[in-house]
N, C-alpha and C. Protein backbone atom coordinates (compact mmCIF):
# COMPACT_ATOMS: atom_id res chain seq x y z
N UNK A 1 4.00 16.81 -3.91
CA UNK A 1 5.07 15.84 -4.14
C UNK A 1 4.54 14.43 -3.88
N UNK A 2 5.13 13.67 -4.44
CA UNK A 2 4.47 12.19 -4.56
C UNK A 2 4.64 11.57 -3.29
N UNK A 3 3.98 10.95 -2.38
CA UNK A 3 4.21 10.42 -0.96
C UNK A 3 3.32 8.85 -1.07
N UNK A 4 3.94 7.98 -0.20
CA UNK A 4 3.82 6.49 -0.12
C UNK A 4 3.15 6.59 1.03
N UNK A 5 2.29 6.03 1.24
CA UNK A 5 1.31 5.70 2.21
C UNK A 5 1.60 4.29 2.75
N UNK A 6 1.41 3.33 3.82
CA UNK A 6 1.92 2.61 4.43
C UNK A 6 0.96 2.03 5.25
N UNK A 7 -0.26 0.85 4.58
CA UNK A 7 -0.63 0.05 5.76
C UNK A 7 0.01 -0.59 6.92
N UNK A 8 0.13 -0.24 7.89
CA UNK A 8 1.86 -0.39 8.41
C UNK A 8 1.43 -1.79 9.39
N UNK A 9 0.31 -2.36 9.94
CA UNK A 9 0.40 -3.17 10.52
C UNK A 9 0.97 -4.39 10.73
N UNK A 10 0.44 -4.95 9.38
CA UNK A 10 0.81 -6.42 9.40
C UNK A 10 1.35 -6.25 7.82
N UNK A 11 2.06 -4.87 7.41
CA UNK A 11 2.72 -4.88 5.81
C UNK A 11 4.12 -5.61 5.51
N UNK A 12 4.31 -6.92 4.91
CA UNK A 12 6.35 -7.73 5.56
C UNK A 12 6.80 -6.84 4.22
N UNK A 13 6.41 -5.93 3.28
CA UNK A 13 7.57 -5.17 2.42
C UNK A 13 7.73 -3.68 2.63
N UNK A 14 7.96 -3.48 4.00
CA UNK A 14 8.51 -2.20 4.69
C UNK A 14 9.81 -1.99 3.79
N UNK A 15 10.32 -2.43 4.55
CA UNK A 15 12.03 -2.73 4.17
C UNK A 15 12.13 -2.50 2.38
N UNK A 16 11.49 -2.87 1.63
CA UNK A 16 11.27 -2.78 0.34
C UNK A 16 10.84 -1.62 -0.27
N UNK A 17 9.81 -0.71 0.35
CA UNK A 17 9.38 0.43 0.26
C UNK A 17 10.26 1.62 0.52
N UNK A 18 11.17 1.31 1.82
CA UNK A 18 12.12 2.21 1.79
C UNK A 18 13.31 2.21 1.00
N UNK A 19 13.70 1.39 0.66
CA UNK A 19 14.87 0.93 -0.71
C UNK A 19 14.45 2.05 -1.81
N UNK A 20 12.77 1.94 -2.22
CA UNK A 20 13.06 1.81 -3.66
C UNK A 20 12.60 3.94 -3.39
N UNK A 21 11.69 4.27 -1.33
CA UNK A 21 11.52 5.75 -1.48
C UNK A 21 12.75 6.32 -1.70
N UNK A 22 13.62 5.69 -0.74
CA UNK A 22 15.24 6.45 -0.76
C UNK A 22 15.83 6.89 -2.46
N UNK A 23 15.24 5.88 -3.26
CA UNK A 23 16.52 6.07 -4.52
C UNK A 23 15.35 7.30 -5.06
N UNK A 24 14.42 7.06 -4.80
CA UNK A 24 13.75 8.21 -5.78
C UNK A 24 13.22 9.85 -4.49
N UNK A 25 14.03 9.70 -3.46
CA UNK A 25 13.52 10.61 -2.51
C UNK A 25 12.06 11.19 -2.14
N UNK A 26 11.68 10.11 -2.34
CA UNK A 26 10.65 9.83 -1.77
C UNK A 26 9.70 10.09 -0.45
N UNK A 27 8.75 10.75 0.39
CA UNK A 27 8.62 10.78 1.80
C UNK A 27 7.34 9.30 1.84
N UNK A 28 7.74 8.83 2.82
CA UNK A 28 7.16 8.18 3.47
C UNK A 28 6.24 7.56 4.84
N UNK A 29 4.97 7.78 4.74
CA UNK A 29 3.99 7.71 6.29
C UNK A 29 3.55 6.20 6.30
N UNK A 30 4.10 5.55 7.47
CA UNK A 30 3.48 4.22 7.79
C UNK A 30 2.51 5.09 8.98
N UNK A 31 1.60 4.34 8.79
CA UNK A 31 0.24 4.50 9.63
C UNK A 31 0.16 2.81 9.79
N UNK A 32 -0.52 3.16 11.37
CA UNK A 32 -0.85 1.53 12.32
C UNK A 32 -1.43 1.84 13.54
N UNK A 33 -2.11 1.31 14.50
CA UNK A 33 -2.48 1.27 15.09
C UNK A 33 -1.60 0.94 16.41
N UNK A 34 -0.40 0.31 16.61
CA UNK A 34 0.51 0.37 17.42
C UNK A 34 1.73 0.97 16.99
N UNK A 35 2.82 1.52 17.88
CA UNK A 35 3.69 2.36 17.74
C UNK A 35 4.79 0.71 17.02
N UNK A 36 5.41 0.94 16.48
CA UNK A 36 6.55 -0.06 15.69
C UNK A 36 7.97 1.28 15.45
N UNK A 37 9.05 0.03 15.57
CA UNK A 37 10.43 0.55 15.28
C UNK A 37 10.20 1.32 13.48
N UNK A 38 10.66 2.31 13.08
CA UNK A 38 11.74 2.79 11.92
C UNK A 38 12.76 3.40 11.68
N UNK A 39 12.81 3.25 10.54
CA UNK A 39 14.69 4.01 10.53
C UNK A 39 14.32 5.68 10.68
N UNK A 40 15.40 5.79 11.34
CA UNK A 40 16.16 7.28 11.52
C UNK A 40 16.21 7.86 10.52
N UNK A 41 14.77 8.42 9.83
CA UNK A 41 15.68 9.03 8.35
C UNK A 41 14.23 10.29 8.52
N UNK A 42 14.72 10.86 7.92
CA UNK A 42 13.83 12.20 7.94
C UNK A 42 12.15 12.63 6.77
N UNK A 43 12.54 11.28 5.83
CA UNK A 43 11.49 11.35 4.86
C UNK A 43 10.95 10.04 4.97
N UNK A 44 10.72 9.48 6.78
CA UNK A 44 9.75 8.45 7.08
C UNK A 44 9.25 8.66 8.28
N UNK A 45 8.10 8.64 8.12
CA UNK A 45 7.17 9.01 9.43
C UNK A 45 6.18 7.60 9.88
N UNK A 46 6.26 8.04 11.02
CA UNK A 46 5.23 7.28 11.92
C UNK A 46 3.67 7.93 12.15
N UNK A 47 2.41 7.66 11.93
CA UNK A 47 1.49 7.69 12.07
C UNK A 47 0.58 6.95 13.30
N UNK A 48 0.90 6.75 14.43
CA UNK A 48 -0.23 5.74 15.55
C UNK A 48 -1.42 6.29 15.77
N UNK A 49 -2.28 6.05 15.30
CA UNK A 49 -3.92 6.08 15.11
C UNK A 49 -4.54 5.72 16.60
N UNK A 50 -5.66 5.76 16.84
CA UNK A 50 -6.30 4.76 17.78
C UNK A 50 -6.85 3.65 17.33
N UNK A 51 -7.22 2.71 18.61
CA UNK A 51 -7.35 0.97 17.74
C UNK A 51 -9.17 0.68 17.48
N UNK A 52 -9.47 1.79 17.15
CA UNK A 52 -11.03 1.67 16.12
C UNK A 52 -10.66 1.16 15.25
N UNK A 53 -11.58 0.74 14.77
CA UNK A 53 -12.35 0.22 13.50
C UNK A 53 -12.04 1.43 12.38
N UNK A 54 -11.08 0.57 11.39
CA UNK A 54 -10.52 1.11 10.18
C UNK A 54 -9.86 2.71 10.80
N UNK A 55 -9.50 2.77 11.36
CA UNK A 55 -8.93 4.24 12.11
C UNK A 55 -7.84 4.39 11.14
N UNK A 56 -6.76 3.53 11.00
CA UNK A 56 -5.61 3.31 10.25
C UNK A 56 -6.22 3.73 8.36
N UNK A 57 -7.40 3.04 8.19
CA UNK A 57 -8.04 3.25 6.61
C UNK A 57 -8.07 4.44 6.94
N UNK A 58 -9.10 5.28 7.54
CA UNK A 58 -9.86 6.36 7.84
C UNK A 58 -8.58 7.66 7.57
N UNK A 59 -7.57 7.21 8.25
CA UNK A 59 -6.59 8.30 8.37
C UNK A 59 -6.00 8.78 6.97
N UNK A 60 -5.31 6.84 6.02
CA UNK A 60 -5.09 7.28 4.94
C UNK A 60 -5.67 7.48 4.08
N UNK A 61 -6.86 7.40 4.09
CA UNK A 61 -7.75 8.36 3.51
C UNK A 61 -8.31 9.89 3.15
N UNK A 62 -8.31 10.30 4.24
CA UNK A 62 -7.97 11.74 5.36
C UNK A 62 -6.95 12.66 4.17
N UNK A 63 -5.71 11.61 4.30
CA UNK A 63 -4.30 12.82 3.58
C UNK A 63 -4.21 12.22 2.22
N UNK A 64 -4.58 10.83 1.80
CA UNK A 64 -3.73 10.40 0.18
C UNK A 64 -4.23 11.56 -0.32
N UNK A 65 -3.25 12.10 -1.48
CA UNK A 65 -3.87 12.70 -2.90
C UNK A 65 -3.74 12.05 -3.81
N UNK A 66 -4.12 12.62 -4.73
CA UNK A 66 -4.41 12.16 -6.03
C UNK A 66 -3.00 11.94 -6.64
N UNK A 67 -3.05 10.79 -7.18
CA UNK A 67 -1.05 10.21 -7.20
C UNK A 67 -0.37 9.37 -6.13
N UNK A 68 -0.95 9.78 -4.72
CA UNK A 68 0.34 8.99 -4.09
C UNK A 68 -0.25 7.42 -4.38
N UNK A 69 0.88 7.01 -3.46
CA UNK A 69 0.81 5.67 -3.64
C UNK A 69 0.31 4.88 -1.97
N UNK A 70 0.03 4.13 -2.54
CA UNK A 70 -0.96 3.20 -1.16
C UNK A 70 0.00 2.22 -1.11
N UNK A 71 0.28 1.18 -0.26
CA UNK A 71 1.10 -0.18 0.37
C UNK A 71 -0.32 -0.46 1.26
N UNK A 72 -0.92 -1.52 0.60
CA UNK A 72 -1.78 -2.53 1.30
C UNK A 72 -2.38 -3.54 1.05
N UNK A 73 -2.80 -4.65 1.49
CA UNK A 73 -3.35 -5.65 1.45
C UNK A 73 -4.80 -5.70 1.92
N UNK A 74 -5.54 -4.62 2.07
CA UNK A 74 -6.51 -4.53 2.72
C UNK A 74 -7.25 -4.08 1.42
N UNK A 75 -7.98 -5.01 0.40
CA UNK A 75 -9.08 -4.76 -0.56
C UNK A 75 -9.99 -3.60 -0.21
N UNK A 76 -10.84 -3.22 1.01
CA UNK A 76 -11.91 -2.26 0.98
C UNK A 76 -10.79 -1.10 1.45
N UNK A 77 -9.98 -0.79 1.53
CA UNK A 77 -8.77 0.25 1.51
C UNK A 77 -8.53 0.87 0.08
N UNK A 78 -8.25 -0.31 -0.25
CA UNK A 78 -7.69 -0.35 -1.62
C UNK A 78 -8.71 0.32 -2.83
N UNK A 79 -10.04 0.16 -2.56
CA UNK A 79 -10.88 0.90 -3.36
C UNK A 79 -11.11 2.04 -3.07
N UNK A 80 -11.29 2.22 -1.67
CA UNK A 80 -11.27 3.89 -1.08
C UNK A 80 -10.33 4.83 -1.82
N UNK A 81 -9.16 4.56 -1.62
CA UNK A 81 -7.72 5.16 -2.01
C UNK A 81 -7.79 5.29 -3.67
N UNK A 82 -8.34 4.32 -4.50
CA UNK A 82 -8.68 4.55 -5.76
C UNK A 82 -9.87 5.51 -6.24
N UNK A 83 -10.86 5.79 -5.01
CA UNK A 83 -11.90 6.57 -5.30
C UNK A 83 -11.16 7.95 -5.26
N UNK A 84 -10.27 8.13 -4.71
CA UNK A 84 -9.36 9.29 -4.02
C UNK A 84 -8.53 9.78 -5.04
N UNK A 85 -8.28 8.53 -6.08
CA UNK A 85 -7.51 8.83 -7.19
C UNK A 85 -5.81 8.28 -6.76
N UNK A 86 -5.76 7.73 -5.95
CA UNK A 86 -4.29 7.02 -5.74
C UNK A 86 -3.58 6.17 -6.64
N UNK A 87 -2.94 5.67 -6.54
CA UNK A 87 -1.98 4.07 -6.89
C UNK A 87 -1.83 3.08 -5.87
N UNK A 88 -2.16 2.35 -6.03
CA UNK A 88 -2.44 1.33 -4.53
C UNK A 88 -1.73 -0.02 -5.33
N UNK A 89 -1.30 -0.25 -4.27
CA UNK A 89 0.00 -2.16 -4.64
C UNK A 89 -0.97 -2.85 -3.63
N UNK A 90 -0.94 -4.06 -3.63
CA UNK A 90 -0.96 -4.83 -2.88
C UNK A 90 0.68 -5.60 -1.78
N UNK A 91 0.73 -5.79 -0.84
CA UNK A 91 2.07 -6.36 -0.85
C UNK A 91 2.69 -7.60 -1.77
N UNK A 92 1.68 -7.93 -2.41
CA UNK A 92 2.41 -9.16 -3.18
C UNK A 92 2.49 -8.70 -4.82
N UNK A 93 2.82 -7.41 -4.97
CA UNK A 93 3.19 -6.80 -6.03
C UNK A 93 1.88 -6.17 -6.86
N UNK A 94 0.33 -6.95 -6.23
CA UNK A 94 -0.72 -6.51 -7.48
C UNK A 94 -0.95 -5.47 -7.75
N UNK A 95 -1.26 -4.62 -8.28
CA UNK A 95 -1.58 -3.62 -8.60
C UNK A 95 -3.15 -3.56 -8.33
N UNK A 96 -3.50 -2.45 -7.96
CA UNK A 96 -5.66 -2.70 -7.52
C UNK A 96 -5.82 -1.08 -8.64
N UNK A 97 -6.47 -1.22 -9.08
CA UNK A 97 -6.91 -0.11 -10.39
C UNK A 97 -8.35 -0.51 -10.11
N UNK A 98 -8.83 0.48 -10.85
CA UNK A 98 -9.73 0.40 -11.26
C UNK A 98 -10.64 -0.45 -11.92
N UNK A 99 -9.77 -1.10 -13.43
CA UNK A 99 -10.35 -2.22 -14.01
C UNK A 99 -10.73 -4.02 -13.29
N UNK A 100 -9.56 -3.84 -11.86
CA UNK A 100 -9.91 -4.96 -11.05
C UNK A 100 -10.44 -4.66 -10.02
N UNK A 101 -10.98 -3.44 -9.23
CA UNK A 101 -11.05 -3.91 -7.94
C UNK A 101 -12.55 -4.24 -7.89
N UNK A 102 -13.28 -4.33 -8.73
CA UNK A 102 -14.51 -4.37 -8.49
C UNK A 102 -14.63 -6.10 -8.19
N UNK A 103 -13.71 -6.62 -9.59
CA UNK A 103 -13.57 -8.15 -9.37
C UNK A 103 -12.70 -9.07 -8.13
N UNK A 104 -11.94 -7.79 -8.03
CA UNK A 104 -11.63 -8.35 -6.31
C UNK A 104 -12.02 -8.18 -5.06
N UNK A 105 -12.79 -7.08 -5.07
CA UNK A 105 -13.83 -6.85 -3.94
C UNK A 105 -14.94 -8.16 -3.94
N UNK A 106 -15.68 -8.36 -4.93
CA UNK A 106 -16.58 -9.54 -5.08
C UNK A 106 -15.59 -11.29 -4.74
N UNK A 107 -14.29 -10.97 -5.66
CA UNK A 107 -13.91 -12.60 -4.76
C UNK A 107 -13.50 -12.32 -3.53
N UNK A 108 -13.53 -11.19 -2.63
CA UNK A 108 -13.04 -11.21 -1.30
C UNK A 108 -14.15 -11.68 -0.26
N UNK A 109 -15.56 -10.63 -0.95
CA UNK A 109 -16.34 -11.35 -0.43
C UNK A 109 -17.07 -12.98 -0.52
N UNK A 110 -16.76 -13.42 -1.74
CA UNK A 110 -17.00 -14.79 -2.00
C UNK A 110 -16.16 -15.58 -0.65
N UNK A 111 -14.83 -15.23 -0.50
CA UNK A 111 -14.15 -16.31 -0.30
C UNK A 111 -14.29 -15.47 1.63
N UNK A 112 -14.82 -14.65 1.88
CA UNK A 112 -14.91 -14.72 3.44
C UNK A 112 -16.39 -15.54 3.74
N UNK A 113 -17.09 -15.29 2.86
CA UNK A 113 -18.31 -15.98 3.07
C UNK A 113 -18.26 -17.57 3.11
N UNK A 114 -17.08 -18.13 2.19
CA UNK A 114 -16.81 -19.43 2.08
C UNK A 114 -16.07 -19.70 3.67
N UNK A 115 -15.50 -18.52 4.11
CA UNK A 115 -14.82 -19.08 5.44
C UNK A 115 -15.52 -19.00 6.23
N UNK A 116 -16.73 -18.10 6.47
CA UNK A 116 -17.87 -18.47 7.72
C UNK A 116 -18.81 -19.41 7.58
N UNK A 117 -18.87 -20.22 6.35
CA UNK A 117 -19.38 -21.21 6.58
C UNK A 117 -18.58 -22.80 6.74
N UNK A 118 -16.83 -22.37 7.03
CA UNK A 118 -16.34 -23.39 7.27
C UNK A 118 -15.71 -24.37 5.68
N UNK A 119 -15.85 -23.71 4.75
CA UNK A 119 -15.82 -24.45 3.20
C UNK A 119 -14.18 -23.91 3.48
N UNK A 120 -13.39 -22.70 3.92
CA UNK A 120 -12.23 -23.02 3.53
C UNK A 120 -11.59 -22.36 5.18
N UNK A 121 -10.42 -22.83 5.56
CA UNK A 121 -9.69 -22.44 6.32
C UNK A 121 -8.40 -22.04 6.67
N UNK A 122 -7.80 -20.89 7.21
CA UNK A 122 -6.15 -20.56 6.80
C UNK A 122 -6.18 -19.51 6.17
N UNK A 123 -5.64 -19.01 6.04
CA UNK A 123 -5.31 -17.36 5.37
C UNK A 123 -4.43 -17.56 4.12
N UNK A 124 -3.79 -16.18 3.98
CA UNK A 124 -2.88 -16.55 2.17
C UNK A 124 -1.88 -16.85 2.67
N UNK A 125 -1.07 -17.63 1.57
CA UNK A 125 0.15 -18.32 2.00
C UNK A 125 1.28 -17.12 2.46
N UNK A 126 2.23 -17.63 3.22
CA UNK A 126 3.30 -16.84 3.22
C UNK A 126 4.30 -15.81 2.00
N UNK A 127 4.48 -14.84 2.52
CA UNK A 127 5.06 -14.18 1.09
C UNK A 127 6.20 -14.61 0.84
N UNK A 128 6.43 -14.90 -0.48
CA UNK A 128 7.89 -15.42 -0.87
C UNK A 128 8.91 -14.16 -1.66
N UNK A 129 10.23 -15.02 -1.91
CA UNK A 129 10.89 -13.83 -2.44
C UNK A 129 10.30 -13.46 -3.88
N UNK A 130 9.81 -13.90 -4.19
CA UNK A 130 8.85 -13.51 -5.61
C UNK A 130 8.12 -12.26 -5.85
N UNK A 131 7.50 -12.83 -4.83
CA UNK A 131 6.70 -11.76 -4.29
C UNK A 131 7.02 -10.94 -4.01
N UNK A 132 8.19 -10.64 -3.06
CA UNK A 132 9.16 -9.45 -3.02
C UNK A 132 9.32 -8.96 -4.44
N UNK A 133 9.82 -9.52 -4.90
CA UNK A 133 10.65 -9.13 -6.17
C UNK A 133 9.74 -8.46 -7.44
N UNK A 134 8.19 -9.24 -7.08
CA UNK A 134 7.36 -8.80 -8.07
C UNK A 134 6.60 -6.99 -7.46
N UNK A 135 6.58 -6.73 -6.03
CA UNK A 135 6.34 -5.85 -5.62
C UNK A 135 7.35 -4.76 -5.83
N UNK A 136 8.55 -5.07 -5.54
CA UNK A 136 9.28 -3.72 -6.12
C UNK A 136 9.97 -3.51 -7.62
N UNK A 137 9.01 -4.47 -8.65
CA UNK A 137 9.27 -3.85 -9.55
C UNK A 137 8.12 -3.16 -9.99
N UNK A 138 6.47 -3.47 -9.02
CA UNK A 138 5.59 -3.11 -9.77
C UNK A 138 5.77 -1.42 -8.85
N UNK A 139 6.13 -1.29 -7.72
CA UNK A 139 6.35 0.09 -7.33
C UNK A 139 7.21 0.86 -7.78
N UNK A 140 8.41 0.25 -8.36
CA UNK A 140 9.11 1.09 -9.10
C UNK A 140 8.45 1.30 -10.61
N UNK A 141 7.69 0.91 -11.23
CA UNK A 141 7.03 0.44 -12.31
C UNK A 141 5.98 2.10 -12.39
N UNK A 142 5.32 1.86 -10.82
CA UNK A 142 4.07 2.62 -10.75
C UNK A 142 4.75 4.15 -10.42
N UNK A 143 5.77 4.66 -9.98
CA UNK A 143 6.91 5.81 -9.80
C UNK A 143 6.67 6.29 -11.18
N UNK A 144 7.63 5.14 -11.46
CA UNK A 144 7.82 5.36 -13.12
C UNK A 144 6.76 6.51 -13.62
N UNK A 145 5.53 5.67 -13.86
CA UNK A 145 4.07 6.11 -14.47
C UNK A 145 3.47 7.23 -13.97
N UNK A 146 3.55 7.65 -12.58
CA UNK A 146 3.61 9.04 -12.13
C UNK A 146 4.46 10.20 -12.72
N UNK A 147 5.58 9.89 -12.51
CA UNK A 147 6.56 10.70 -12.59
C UNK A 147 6.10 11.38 -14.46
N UNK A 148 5.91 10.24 -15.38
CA UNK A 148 5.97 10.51 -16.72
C UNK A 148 5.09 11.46 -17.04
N UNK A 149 3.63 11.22 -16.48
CA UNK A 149 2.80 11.43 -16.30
C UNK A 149 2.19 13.61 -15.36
N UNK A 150 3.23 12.87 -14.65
CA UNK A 150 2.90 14.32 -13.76
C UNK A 150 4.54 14.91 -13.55
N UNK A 151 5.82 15.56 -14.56
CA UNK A 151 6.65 15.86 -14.28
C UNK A 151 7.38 16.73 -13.09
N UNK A 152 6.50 17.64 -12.40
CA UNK A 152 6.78 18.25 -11.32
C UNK A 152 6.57 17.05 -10.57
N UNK A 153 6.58 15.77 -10.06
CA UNK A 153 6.46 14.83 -8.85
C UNK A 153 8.06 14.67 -9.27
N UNK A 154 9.28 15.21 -10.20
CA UNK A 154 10.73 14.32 -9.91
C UNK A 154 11.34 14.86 -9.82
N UNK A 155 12.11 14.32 -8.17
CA UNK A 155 13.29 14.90 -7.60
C UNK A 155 13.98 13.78 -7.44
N UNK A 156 14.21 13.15 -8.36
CA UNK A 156 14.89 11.99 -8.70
C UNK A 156 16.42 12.50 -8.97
N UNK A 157 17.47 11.87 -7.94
CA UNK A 157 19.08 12.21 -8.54
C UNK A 157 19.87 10.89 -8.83
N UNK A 158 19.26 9.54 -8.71
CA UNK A 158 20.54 9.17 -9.27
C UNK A 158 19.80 7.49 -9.66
């Protein structure tokens, strides 16, 4: 059955992920490295890892199959999970496939290398409602494309 995976640390479209698992009954594992609040619901789980190095990657790595879906912002995640055969979002709606991640792995490293030598400073801007908005249509988007795709993943009622 199709399951959402959950960089859960520092991910701000929790809240968004469960909206769109609920309508399509969905189960859901946030994995993190510290214990965090979720809702009371029976098809969302908590995962607390230990605080190694990529422990949190390592894990969802461990269980994705082939189909689920990834929630992360973490580029060298994001290719793992595609080697695995996943669907991986970014939180700001991108989609990481195949045909890009090679080109975004290379500007990730461009632009950390630009920050240890001081050429740029500050992280990505804050997420806006856009961004919201562009993420849960590309997850409902990427459901979609499963579901069509692999008909035993829908237990879709309403």
């Amino acid at each position: 059955m199709l399951h959402i995976y959950i960089d859960a640390d520092a991910c701000p479209v929790k809240n968004e992920v469960y909206r769109v698992a609920n309508r399509y009954r969905l189960e859901v594992t946030l994995v993190a490295n510290t214990w965090m609040r979720i809702p009371d619901e029976p098809w969302i789980a908590l995962e607390v890892v230990s605080d190694g190095f990529d422990a949190a990657d390592d894990w969802i790595i461990q269980h994705v199959e082939s189909n689920d879906i990834v929630v992360t912002a973490d580029i060298p995640l994001a290719s793992r999970c595609l080697e695995q055969g996943a669907r991986v979002i970014g939180t700001t709606g991108k989609p990481f496939t195949e045909n890009n991640i090679g080109t975004t792995v290379a500007t990730r490293d461009l632009l950390a290398e630009l920050r240890s030598t001081g050429e740029i400073t500050g992280g990505p801007p804050p997420l806006q409602q856009r961004d919201r908005s562009r993420f849960l249509q590309q997850l409902d988007r990427v459901i979609q494309s499963i579901r069509r795709q692999h008909p035993s993943n829908t237990t879709e009622t309403g």
